[in-house]
PDB file of N, CA and C in Angstrom:
ATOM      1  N   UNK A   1       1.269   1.154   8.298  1.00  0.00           N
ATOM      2  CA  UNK A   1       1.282  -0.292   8.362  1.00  0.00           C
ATOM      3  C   UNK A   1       0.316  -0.736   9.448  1.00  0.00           C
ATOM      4  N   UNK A   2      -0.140  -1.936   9.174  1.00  0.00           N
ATOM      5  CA  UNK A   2      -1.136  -2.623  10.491  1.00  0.00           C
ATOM      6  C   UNK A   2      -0.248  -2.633  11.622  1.00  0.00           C
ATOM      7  N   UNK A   3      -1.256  -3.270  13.221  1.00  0.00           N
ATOM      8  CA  UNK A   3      -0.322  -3.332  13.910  1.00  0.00           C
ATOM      9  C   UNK A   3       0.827  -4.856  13.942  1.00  0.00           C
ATOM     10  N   UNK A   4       0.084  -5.248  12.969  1.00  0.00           N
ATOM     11  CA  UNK A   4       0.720  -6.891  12.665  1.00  0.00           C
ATOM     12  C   UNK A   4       2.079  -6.680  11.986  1.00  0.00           C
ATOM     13  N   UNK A   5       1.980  -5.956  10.871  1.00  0.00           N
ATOM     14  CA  UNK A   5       3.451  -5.270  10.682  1.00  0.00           C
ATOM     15  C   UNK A   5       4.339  -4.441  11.363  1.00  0.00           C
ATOM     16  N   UNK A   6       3.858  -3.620  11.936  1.00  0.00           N
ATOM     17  CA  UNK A   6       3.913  -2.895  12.908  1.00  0.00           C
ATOM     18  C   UNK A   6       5.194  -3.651  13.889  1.00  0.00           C
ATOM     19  N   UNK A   7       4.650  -4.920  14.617  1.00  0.00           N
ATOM     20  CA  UNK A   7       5.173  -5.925  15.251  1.00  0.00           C
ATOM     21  C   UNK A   7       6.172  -6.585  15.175  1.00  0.00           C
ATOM     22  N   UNK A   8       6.261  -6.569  13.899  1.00  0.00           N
ATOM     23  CA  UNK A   8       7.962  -7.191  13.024  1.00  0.00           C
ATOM     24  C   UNK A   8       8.687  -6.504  13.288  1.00  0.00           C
ATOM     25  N   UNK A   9      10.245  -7.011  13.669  1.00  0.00           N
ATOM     26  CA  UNK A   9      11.544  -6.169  13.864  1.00  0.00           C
ATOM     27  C   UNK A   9      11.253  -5.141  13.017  1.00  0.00           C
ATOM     28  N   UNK A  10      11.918  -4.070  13.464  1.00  0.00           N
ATOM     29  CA  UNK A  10      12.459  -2.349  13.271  1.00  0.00           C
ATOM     30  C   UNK A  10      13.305  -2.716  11.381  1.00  0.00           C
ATOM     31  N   UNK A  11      14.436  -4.165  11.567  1.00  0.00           N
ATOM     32  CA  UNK A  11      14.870  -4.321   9.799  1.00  0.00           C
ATOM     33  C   UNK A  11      13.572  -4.713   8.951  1.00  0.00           C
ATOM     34  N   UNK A  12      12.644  -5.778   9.287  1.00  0.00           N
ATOM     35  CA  UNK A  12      11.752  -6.207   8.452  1.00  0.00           C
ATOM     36  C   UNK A  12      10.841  -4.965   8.079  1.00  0.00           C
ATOM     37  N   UNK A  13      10.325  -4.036   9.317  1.00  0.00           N
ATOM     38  CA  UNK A  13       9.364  -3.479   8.500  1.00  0.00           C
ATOM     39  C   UNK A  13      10.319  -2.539   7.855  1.00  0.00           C
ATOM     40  N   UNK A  14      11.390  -1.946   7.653  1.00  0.00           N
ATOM     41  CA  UNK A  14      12.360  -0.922   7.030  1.00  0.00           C
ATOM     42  C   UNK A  14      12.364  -2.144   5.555  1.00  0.00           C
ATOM     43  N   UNK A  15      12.648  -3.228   5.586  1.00  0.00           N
ATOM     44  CA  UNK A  15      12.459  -3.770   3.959  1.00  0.00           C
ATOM     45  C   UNK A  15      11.303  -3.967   3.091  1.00  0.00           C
ATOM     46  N   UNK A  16      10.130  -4.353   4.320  1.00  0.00           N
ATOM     47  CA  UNK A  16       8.939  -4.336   3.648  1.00  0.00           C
ATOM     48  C   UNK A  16       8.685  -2.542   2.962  1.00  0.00           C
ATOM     49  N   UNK A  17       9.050  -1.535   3.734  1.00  0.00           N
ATOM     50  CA  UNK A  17       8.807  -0.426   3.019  1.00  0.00           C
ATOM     51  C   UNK A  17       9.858  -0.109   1.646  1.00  0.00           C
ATOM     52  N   UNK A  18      10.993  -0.392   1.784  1.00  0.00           N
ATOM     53  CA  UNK A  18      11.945  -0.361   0.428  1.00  0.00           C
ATOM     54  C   UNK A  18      11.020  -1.323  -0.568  1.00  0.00           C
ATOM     55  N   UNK A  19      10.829  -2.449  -0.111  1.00  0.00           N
ATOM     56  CA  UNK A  19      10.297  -3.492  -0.952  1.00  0.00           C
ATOM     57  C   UNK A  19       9.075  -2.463  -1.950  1.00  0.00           C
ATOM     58  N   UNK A  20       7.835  -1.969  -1.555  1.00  0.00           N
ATOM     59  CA  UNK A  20       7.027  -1.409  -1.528  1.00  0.00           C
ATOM     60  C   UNK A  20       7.665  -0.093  -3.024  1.00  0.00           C
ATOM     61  N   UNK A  21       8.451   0.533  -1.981  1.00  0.00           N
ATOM     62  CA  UNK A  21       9.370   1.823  -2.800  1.00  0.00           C
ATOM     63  C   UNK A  21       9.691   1.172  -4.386  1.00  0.00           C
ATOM     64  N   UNK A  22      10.334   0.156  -4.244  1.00  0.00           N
ATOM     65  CA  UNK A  22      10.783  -0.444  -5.381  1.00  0.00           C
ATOM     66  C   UNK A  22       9.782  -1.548  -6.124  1.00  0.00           C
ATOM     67  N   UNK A  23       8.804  -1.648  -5.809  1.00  0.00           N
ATOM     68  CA  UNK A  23       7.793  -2.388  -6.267  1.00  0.00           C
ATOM     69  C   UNK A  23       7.699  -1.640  -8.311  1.00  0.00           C
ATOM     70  N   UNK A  24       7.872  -2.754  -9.120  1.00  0.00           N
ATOM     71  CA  UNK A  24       7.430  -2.179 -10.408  1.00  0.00           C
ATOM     72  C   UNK A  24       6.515  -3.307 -11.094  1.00  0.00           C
ATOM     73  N   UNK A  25       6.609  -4.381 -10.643  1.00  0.00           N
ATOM     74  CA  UNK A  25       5.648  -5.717 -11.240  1.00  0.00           C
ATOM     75  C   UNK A  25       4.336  -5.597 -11.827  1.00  0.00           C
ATOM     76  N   UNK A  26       3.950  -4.296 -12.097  1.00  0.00           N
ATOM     77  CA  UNK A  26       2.556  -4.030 -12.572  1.00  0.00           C
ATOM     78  C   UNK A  26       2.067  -4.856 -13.749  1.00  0.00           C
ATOM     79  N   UNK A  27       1.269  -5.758 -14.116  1.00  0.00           N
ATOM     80  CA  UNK A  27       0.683  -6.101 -15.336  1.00  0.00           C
ATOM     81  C   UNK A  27      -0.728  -6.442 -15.400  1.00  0.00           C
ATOM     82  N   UNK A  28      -1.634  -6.082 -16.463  1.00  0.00           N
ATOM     83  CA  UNK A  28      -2.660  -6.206 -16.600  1.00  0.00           C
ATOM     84  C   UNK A  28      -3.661  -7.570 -15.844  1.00  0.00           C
ATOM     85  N   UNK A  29      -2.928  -8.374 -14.563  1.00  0.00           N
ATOM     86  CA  UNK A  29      -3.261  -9.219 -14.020  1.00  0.00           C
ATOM     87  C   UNK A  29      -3.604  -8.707 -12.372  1.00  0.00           C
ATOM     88  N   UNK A  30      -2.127  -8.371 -12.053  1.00  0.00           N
ATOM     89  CA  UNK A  30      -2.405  -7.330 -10.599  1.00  0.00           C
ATOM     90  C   UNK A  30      -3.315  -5.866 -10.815  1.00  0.00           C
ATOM     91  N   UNK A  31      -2.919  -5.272 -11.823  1.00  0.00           N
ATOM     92  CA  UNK A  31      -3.342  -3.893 -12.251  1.00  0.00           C
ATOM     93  C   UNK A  31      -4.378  -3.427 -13.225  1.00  0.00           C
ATOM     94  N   UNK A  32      -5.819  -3.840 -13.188  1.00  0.00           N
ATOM     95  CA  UNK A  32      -6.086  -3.988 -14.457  1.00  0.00           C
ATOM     96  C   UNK A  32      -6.469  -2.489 -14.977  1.00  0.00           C
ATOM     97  N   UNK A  33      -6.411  -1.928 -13.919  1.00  0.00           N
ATOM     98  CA  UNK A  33      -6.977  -0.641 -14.151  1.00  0.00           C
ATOM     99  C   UNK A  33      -6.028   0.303 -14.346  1.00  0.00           C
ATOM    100  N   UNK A  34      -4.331  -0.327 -14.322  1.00  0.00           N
ATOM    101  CA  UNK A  34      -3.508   0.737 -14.409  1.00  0.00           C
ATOM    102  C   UNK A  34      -3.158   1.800 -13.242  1.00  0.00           C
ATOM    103  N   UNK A  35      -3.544   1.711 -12.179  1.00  0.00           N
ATOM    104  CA  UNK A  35      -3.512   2.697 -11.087  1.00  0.00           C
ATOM    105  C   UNK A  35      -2.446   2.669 -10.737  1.00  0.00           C
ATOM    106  N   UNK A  36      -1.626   1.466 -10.223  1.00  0.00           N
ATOM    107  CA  UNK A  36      -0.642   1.337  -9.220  1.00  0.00           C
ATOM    108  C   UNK A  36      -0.737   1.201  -8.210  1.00  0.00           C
ATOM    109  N   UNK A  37      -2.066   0.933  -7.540  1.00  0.00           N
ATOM    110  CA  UNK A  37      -2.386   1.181  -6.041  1.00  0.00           C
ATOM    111  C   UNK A  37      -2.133   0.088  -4.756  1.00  0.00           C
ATOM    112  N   UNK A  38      -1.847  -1.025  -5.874  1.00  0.00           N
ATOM    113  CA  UNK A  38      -2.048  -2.434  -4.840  1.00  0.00           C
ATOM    114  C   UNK A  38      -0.780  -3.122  -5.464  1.00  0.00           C
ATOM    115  N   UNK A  39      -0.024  -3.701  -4.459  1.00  0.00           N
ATOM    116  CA  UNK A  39       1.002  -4.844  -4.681  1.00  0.00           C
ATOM    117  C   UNK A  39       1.366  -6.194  -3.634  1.00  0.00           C
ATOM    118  N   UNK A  40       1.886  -7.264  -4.163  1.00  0.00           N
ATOM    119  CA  UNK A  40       2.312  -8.377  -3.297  1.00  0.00           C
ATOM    120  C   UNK A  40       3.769  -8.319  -3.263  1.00  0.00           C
ATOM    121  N   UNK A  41       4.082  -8.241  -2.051  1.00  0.00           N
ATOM    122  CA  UNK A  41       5.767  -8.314  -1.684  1.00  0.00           C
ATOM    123  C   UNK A  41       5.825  -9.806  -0.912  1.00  0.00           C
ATOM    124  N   UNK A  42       7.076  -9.820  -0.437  1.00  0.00           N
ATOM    125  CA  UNK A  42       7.457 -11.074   0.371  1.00  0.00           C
ATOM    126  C   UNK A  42       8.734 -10.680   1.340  1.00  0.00           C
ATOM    127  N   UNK A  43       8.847 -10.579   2.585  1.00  0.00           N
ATOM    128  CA  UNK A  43       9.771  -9.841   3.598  1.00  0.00           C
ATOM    129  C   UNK A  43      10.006 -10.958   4.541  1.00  0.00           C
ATOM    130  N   UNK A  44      11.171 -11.019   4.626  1.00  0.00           N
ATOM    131  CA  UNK A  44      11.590 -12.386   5.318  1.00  0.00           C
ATOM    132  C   UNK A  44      10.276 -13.431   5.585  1.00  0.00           C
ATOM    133  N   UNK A  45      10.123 -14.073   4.556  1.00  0.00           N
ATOM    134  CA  UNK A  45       9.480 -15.514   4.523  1.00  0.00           C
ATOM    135  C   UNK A  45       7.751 -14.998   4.982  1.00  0.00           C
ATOM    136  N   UNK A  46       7.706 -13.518   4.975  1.00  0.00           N
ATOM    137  CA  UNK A  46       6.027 -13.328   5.179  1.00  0.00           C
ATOM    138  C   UNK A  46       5.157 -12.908   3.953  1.00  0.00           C
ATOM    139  N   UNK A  47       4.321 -13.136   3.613  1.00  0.00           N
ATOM    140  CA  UNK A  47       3.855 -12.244   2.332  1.00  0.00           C
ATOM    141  C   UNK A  47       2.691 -11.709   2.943  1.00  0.00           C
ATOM    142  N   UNK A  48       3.403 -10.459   1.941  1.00  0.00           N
ATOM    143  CA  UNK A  48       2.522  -8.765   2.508  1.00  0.00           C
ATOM    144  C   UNK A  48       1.729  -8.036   1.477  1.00  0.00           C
ATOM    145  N   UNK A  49       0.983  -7.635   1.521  1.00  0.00           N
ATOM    146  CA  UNK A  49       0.451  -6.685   1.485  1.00  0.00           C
ATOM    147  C   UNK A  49       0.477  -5.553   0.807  1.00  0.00           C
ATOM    148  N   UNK A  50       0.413  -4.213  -0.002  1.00  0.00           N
ATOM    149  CA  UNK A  50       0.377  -3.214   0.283  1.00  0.00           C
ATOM    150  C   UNK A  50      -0.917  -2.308  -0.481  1.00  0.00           C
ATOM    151  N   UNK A  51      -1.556  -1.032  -0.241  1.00  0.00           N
ATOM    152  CA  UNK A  51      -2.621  -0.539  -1.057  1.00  0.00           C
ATOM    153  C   UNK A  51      -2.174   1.068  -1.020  1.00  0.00           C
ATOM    154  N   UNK A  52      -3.209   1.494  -1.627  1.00  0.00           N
ATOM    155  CA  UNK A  52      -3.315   2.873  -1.642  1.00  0.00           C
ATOM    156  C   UNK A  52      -4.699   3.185  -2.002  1.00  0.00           C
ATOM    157  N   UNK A  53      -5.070   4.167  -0.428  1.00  0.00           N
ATOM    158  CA  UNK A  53      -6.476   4.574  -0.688  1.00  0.00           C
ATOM    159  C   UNK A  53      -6.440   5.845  -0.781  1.00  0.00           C
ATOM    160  N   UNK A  54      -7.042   6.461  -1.469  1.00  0.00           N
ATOM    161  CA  UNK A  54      -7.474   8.140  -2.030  1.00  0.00           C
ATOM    162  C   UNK A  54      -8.348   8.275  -1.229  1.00  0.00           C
ATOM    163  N   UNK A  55      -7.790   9.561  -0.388  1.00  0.00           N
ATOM    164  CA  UNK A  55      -9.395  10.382   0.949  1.00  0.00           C
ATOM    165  C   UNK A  55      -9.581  11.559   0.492  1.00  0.00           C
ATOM    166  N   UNK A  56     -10.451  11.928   0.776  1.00  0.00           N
ATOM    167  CA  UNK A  56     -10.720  13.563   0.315  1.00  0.00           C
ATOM    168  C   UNK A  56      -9.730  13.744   2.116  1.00  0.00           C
ATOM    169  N   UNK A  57      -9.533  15.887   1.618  1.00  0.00           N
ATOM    170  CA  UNK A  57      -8.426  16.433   2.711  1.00  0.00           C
ATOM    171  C   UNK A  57      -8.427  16.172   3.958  1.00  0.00           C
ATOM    172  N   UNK A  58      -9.979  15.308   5.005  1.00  0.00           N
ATOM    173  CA  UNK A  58      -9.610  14.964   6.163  1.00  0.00           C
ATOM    174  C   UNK A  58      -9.945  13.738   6.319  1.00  0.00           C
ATOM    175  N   UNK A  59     -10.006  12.879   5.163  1.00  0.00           N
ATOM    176  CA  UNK A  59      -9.442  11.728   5.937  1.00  0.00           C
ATOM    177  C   UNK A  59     -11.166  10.959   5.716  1.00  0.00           C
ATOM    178  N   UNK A  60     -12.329  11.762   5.670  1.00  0.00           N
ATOM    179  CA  UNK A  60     -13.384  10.983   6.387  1.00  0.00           C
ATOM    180  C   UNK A  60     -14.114  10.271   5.253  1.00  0.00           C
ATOM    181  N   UNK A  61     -13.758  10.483   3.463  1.00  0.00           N
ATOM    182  CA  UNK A  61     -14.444   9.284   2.573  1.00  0.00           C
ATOM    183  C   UNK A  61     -13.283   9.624   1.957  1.00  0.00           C
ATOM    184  N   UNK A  62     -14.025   8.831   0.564  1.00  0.00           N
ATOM    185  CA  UNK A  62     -13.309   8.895  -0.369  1.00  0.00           C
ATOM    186  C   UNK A  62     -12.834  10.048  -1.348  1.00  0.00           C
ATOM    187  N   UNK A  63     -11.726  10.703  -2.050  1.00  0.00           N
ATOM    188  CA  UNK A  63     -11.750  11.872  -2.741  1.00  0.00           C
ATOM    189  C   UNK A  63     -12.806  11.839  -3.964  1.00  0.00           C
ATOM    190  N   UNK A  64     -13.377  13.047  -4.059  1.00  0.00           N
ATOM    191  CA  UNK A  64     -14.058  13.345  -5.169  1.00  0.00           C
ATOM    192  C   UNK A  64     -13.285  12.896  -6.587  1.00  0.00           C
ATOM    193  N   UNK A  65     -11.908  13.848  -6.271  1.00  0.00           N
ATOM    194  CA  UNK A  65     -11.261  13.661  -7.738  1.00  0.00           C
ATOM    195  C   UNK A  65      -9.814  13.447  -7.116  1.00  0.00           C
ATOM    196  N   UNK A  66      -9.739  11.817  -7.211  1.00  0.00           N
ATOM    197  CA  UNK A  66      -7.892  11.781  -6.734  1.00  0.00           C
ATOM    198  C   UNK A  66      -7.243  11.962  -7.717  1.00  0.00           C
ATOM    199  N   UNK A  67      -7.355  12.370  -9.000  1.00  0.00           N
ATOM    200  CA  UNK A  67      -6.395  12.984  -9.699  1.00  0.00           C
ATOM    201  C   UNK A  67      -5.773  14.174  -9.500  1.00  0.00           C
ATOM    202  N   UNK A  68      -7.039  14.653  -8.689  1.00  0.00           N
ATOM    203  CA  UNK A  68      -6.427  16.412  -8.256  1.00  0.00           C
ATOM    204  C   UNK A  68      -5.465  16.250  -6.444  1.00  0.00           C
ATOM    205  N   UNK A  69      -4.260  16.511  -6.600  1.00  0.00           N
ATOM    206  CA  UNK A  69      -3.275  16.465  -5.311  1.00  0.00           C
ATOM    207  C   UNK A  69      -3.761  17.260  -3.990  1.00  0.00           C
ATOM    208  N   UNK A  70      -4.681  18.789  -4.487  1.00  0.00           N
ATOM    209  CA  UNK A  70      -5.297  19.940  -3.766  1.00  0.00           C
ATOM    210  C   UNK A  70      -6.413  18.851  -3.069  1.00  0.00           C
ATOM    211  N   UNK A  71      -7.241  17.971  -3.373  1.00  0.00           N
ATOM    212  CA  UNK A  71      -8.574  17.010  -2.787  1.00  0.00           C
ATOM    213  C   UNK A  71      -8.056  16.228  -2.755  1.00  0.00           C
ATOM    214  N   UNK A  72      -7.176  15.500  -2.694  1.00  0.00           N
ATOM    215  CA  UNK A  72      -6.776  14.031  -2.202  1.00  0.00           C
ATOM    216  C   UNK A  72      -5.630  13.954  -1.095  1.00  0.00           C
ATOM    217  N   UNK A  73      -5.985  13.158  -0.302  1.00  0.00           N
ATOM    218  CA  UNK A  73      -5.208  12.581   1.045  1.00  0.00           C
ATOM    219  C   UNK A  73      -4.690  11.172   0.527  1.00  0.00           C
ATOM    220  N   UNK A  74      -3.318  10.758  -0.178  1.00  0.00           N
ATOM    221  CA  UNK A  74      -3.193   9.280  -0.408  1.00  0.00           C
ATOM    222  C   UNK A  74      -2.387   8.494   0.910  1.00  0.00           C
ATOM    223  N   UNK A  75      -2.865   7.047   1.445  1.00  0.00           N
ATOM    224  CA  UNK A  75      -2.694   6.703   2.116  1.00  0.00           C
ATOM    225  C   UNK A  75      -2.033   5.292   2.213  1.00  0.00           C
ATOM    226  N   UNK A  76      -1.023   4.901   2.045  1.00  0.00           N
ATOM    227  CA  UNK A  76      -0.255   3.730   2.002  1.00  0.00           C
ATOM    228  C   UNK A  76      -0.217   2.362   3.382  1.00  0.00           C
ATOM    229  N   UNK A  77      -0.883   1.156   2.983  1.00  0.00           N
ATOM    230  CA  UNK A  77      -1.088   0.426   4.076  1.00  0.00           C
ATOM    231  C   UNK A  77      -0.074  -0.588   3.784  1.00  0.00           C
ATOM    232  N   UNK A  78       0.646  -1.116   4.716  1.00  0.00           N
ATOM    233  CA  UNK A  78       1.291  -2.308   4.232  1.00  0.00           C
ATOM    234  C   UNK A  78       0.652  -3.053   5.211  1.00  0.00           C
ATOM    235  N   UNK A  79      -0.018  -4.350   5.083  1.00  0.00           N
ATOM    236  CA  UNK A  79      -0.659  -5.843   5.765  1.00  0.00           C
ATOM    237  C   UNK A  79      -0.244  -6.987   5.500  1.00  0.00           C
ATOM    238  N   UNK A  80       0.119  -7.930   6.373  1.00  0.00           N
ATOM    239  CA  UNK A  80       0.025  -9.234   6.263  1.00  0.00           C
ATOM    240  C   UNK A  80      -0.919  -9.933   5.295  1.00  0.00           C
ATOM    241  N   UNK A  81      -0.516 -10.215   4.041  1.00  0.00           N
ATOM    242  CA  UNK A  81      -2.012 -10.850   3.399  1.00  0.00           C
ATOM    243  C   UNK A  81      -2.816 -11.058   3.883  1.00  0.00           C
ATOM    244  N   UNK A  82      -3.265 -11.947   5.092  1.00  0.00           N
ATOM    245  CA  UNK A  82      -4.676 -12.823   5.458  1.00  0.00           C
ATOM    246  C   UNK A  82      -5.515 -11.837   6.178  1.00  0.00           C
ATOM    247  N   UNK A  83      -4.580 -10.665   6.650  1.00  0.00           N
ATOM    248  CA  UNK A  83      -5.583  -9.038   6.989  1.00  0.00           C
ATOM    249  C   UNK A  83      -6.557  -8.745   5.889  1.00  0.00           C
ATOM    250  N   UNK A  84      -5.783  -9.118   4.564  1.00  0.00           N
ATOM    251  CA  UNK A  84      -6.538  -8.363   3.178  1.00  0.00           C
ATOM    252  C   UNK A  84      -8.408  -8.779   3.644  1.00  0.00           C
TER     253      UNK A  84
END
């Protein structure tokens, strides 16, 4: 999480991550590509954030092939929208 989330009580960021966990709202509007990688939550009266970026194993670009689990590092951000 940013340090802006980060910052929110110890309960908010524990719901923003359930929120996240339980996220299924996918439709060809948020998702067009089908990935799953990006969603909008809402955690006590803030709206957040969340992504997923594919690294190759240390971290320093992007994976060659994030389909393969062996080359990919996946990385979960949760942000305050206006971070986006």
């Amino acid at each position: 999480m940013t340090a802006g989330v980060a910052a929110l009580p110890i309960d908010l960021q524990a719901r923003a991550i359930l929120a996240v966990q339980q996220f299924s709202a996918f439709d060809r509007e948020n998702d067009p590509h089908g990935q799953h990688d990006f969603g909008a939550i809402e955690v006590g009266g803030d709206a957040l954030f969340w992504k997923i970026d594919q690294y190759n194993e240390d971290c320093s670009a992007g994976s060659e092939d994030p389909a393969d689990p062996e080359k990919t590092t996946r990385v979960l951000t949760i942000m305050f929208s206006s971070e986006y």
